[in-house]
C-alpha atoms as a PDB file:
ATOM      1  CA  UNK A   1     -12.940  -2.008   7.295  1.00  0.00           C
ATOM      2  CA  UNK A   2     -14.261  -1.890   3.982  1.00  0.00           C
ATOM      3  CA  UNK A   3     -11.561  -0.056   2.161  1.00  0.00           C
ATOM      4  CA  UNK A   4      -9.322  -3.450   3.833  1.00  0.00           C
ATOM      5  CA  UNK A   5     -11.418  -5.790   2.612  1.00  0.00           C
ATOM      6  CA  UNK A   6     -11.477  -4.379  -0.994  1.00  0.00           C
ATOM      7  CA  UNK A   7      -7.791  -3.849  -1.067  1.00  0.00           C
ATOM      8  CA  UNK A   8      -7.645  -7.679  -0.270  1.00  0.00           C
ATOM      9  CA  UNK A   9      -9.870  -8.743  -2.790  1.00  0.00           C
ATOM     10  CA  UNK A  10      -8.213  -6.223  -5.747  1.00  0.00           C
ATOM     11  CA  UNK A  11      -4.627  -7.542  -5.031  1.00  0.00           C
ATOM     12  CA  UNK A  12      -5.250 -11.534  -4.099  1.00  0.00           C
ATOM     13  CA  UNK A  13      -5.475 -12.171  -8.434  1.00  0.00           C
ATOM     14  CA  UNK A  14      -2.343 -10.067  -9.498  1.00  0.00           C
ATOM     15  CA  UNK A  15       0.697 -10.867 -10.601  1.00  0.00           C
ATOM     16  CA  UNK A  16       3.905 -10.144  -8.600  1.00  0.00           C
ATOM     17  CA  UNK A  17       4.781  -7.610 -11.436  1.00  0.00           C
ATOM     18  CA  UNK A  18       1.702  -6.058 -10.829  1.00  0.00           C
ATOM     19  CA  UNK A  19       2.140  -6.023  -7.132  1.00  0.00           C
ATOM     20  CA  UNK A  20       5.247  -4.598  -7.444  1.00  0.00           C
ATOM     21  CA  UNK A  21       4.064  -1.774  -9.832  1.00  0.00           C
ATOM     22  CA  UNK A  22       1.363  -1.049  -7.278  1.00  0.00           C
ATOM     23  CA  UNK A  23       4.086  -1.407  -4.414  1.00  0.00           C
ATOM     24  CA  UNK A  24       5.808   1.782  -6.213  1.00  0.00           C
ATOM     25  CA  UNK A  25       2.520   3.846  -6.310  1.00  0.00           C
ATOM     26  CA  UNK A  26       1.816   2.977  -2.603  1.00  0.00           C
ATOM     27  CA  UNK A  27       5.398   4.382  -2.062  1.00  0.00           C
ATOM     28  CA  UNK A  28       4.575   7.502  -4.128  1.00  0.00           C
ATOM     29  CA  UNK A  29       1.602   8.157  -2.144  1.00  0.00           C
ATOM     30  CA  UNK A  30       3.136   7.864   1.064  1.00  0.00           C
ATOM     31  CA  UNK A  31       6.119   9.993  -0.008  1.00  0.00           C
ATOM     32  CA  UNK A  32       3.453  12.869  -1.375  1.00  0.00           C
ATOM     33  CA  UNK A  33       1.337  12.621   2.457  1.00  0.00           C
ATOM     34  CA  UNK A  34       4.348  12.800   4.636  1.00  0.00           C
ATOM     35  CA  UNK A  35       5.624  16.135   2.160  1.00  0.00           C
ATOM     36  CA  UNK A  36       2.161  17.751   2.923  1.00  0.00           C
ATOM     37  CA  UNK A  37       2.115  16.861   6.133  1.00  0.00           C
ATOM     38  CA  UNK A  38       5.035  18.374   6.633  1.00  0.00           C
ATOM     39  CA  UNK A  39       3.961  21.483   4.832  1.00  0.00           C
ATOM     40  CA  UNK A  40       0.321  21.862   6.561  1.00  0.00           C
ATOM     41  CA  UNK A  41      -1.777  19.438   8.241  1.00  0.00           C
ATOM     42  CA  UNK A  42      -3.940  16.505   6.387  1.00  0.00           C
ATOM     43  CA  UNK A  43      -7.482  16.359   6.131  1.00  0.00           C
ATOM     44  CA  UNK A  44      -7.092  12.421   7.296  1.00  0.00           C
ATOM     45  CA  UNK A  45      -3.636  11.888   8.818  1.00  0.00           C
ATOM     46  CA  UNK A  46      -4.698   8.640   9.250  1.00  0.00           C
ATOM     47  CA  UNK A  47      -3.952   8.161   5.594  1.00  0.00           C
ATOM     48  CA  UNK A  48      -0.324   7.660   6.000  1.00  0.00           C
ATOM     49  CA  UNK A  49      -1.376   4.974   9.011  1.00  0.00           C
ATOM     50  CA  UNK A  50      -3.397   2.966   6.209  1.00  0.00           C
ATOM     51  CA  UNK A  51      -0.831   3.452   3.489  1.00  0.00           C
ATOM     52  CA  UNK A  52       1.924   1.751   5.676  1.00  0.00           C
ATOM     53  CA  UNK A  53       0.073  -0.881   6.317  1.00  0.00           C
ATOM     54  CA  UNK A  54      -1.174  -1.491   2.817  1.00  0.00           C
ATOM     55  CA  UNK A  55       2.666  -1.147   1.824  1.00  0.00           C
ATOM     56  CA  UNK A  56       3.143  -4.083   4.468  1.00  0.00           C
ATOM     57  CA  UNK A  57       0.649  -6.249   2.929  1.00  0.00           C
ATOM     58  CA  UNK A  58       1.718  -5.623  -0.437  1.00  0.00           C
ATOM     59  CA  UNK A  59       5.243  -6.656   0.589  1.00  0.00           C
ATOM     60  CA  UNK A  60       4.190  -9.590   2.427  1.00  0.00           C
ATOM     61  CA  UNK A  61       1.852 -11.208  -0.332  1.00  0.00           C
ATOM     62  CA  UNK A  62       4.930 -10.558  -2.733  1.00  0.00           C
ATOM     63  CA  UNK A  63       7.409 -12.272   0.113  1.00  0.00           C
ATOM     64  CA  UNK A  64       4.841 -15.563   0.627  1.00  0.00           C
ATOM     65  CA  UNK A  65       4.459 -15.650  -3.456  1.00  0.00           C
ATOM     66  CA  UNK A  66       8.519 -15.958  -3.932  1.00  0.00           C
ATOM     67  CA  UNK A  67       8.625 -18.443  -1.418  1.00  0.00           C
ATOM     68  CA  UNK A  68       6.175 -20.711  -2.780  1.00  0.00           C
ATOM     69  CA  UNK A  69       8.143 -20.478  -6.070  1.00  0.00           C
END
């Protein structure tokens, strides 16, 4: 719950160019897990779970800010 909270807080001041640059490192990440998942088993496979949904917030906030505008 922590780790949500502070991912909250961190991305609530950027800017959507920000957001989007951190959008594309999310993706990296993700990309990198499901390889070595592939390849052997994760430590945390719930990693990828968290990642998705940190993707979908990312996407959302981005969504509600372009709206506003």
């Amino acid at each position: 719950m922590k780790k949500k909270k502070n991912f909250k807080k961190e991305i609530e001041n950027m800017s959507v160019l920000e957001l989007k640059n951190r959008l594309k490192k999310l993706y990296y990440q993700l990309f990198n897990l499901k390889i070595h998942n592939k390849i052997s088993s994760l430590k945390n496979p719930i990693e990828i779970k968290s990642l998705r949904r940190n993707i979908a917030r990312l996407k959302t906030l981005i969504n509600n800010i372009s709206i506003k505008k």
